[in-house]
Protein backbone atom coordinates (compact mmCIF):
# COMPACT_ATOMS: atom_id res chain seq x y z
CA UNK A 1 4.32 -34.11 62.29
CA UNK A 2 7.84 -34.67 62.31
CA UNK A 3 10.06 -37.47 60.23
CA UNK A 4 10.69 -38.54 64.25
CA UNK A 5 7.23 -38.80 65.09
CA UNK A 6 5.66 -40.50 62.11
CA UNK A 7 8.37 -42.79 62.95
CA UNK A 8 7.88 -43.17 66.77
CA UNK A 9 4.31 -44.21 65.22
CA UNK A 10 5.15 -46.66 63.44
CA UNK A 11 7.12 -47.85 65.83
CA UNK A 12 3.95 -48.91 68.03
CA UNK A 13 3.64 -52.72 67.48
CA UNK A 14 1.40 -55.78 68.36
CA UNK A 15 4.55 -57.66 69.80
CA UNK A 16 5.73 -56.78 73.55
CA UNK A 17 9.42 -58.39 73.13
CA UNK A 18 9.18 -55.77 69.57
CA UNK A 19 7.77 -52.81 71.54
CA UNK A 20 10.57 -52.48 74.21
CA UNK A 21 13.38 -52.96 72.10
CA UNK A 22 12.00 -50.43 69.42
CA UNK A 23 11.20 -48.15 72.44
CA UNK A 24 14.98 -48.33 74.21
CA UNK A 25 16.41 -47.44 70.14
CA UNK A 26 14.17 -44.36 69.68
CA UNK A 27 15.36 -43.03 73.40
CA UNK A 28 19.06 -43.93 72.00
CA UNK A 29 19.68 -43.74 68.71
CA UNK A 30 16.53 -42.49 66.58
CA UNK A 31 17.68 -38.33 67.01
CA UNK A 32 21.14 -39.59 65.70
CA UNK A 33 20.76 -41.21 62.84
CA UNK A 34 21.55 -39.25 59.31
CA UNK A 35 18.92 -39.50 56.57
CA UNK A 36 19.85 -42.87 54.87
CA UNK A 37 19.59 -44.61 57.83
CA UNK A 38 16.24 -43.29 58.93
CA UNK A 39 15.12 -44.27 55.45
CA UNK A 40 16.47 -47.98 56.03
CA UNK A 41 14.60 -47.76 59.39
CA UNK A 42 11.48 -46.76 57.94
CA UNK A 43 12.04 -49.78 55.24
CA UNK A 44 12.71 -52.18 58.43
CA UNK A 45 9.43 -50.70 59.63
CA UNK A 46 7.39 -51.98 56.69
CA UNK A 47 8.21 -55.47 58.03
CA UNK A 48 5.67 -57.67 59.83
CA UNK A 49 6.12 -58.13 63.42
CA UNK A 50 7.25 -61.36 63.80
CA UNK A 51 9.80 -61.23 60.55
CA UNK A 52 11.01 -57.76 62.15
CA UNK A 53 11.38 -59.49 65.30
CA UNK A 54 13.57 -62.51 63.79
CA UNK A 55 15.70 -59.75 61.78
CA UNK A 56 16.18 -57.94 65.16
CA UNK A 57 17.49 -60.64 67.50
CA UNK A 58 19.26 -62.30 64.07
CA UNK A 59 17.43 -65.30 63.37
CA UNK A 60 17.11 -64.36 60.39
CA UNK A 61 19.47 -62.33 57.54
CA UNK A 62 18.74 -59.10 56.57
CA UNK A 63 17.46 -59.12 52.89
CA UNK A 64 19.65 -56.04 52.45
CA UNK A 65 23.04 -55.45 53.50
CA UNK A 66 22.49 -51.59 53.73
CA UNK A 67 20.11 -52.73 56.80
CA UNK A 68 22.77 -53.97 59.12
CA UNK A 69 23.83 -50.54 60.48
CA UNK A 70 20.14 -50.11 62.16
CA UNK A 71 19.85 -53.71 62.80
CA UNK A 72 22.86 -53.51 64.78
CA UNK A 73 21.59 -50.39 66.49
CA UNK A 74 18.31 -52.06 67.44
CA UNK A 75 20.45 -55.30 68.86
CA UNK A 76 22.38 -53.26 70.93
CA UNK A 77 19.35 -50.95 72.25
């Protein structure tokens, strides 16, 4: 299985609102992003739904600044 894949995986989630906008990024942005970034994703993945949600539509800040790149990516999806 693929870096891509195991990440498309993860990217199945119990929240709708989560599922669609995770969905849209992978179509978009997932096959573009360089190695650091897919490692902040995966990080960003680890996340619970709902706290992944609120760092998503920025209701809450990101813990690490490194994040913002993908966060911004996801916003924008």
């Amino acid at each position: 299985m693929t870096e891509a894949n195991k990440i498309r995986w993860q990217c199945r989630r119990g929240l709708l609102e989560l599922d669609l906008i995770l969905e849209r990024f992978n179509q978009h942005h997932l096959d573009g992003l360089e190695p650091g970034q897919l490692q902040c994703l995966q990080e960003l993945l680890a996340f619970s739904d709902n706290d992944l949600l609120d760092l998503v539509m920025g209701r809450a800040a990101a813990p690490d600044r490194r994040y913002n790149y993908v966060l911004q990516l996801l916003r924008t999806a």
